[in-house]
Protein backbone atom coordinates (compact mmCIF):
# COMPACT_ATOMS: atom_id res chain seq x y z
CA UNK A 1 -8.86 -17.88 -5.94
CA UNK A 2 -5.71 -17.42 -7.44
CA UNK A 3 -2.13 -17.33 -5.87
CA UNK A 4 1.11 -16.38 -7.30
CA UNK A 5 4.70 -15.42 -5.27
CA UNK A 6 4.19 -18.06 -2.70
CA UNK A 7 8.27 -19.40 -2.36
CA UNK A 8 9.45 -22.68 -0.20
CA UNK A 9 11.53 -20.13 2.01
CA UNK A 10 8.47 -18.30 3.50
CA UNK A 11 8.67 -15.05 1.65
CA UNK A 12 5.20 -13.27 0.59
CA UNK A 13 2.24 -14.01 -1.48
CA UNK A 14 -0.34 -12.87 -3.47
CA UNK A 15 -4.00 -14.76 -3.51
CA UNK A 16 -6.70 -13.56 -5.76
CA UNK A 17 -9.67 -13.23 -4.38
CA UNK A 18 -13.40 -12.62 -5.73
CA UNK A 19 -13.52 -9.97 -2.88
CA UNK A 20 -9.86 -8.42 -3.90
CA UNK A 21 -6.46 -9.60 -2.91
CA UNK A 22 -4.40 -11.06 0.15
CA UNK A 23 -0.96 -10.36 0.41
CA UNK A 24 1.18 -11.68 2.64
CA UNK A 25 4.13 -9.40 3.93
CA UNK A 26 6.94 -11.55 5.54
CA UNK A 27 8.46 -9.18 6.96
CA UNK A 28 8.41 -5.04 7.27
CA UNK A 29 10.04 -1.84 8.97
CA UNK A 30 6.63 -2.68 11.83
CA UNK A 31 7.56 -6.52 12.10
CA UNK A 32 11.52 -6.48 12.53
CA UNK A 33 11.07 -10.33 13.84
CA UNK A 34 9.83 -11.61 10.29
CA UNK A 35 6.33 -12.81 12.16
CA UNK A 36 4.65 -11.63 8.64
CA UNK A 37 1.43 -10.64 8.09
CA UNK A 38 -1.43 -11.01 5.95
CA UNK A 39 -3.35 -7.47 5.06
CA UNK A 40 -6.60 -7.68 2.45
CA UNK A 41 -6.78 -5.32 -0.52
CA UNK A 42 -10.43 -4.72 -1.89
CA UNK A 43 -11.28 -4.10 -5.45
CA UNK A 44 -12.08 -0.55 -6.18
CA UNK A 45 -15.23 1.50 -7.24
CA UNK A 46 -13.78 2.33 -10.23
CA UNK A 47 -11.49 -0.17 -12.68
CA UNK A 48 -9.32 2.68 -13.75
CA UNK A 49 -8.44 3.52 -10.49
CA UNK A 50 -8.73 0.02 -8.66
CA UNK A 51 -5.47 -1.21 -6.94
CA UNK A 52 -6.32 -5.05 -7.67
CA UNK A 53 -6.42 -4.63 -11.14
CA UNK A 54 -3.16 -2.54 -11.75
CA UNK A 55 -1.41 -4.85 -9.70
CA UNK A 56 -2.96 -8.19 -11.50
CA UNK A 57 -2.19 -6.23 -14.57
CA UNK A 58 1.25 -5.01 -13.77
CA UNK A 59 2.29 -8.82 -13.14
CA UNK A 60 0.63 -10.07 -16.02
CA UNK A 61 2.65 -7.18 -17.91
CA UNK A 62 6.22 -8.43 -16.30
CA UNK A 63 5.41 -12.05 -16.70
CA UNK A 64 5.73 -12.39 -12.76
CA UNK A 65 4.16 -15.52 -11.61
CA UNK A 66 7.30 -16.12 -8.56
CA UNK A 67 9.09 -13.91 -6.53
CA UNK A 68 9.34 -10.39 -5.86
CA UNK A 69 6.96 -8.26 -6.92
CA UNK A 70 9.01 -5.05 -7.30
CA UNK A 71 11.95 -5.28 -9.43
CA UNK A 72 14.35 -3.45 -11.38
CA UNK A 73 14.08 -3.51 -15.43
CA UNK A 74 16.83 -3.42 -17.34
CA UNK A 75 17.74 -1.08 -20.12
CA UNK A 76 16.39 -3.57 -22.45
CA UNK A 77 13.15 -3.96 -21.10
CA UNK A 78 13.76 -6.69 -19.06
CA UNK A 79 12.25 -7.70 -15.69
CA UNK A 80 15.09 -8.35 -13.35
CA UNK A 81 14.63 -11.29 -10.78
CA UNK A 82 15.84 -9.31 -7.95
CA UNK A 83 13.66 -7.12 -5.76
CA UNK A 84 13.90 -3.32 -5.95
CA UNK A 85 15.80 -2.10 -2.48
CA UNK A 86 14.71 1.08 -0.70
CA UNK A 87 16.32 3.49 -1.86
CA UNK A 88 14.88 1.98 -5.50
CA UNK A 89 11.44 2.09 -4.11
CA UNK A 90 11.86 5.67 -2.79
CA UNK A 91 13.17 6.69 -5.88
CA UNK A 92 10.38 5.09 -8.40
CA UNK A 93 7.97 7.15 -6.07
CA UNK A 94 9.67 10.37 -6.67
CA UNK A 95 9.72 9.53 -10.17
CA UNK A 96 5.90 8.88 -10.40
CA UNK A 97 4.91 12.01 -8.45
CA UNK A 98 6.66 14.22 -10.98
CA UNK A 99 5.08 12.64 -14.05
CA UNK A 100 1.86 13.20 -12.34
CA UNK A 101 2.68 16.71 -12.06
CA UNK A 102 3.57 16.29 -8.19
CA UNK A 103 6.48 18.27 -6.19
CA UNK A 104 8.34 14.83 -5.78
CA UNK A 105 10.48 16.72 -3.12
CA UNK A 106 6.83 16.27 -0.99
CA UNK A 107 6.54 12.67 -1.78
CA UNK A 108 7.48 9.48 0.00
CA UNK A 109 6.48 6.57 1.19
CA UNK A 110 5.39 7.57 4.54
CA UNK A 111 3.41 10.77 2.80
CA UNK A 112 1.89 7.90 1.00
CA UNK A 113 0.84 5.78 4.23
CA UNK A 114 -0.21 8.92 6.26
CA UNK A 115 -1.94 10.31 2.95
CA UNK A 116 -3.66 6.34 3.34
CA UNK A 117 -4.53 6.59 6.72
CA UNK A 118 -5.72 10.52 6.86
CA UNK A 119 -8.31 9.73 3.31
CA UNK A 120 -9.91 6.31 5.80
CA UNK A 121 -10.07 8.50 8.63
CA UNK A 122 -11.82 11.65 6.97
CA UNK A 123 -13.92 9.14 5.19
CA UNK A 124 -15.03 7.74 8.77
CA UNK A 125 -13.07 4.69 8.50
CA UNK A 126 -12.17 2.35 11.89
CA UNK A 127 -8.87 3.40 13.36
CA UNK A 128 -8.31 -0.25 14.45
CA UNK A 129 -8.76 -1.10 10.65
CA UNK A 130 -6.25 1.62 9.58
CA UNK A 131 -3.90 0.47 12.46
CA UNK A 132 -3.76 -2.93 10.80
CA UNK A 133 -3.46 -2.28 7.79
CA UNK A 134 -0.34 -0.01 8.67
CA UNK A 135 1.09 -2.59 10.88
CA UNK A 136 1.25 -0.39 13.98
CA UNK A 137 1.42 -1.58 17.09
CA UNK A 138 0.21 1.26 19.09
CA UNK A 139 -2.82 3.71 18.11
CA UNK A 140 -1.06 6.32 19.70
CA UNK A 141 1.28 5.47 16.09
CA UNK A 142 -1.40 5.26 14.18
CA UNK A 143 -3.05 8.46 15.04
CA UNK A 144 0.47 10.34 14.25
CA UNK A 145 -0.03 8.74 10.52
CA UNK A 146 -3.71 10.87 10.33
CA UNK A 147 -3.40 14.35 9.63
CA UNK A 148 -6.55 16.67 10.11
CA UNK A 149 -7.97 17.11 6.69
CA UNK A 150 -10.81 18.97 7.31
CA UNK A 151 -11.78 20.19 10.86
CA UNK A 152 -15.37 21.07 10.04
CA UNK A 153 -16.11 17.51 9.65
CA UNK A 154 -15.33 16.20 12.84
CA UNK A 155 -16.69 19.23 14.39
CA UNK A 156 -19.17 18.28 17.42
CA UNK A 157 -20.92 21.96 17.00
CA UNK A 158 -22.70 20.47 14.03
CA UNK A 159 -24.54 18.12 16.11
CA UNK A 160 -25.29 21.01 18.60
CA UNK A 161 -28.62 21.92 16.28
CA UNK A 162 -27.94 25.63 16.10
């Protein structure tokens, strides 16, 4: 186990784990008290594609071993040590969307956490799982986060045997 970020005024952390990664959110738009939270982030199938990895690698790449993880870099190539605000975040996501060939005007961060929560749910995942890793506090939230992505599947005639 490995842990970077921890800071003496509470904020987040990252641990390292053989199983993936816990990060610890201090606070978020679900937890307007600062309580904090600690979700789990598994390795992937697939190193190319696996979350753990690009973010291991994208600190390794910054030299980030304290404090935020998302931050600005300067013209020069230079990490900033201040974190990234919203609007930054929002913006980086647009950005990203249209270099993958994406309509960035149909990308944000909630299309990203109801995209999230629709792939678990069409995939059978637990809607208590997908409720805490969102942060919601209600299902009834959750559930708005899942859009149908394919009706057949959860269709009870196919059990009917017809």
């Amino acid at each position: 186990m490995t842990g970077r970020g921890e800071t003496a005024d509470g904020c987040g952390w990252i641990e390292h784990h053989p199983e993936g990664i816990k990060i610890r959110l201090s606070r978020s738009k679900t937890d307007q008290d600062g309580a904090g939270r600690v979700i789990g982030v598994v390795h992937g199938e697939r190193k190319e594609t696996c979350p753990v990895q690009a973010l291991l690698d994208r600190l390794d790449a910054a030299g980030i071993v304290r404090g935020p993880l998302f931050r600005s870099i300067h013209r020069s190539g230079r990490v900033q040590p201040d974190r990234l605000n919203d609007r930054s975040v929002a913006l980086t996501i647009k950005s990203a969307a249209k270099k993958a060939g994406l309509d960035p005007t149909k990308v944000s961060g909630h299309s990203l956490l109801s995209g999230h929560a629709t792939t678990v749910a069409g995939n059978d995942g637990d809607e208590r799982a997908i409720q805490a890793h969102l942060g919601h506090h209600s299902p009834e939230m959750t559930r708005r986060y899942i859009r149908e992505a394919n009706v057949f599947r959860r269709s009870s005639t196919g059990k009917l045997g017809l």
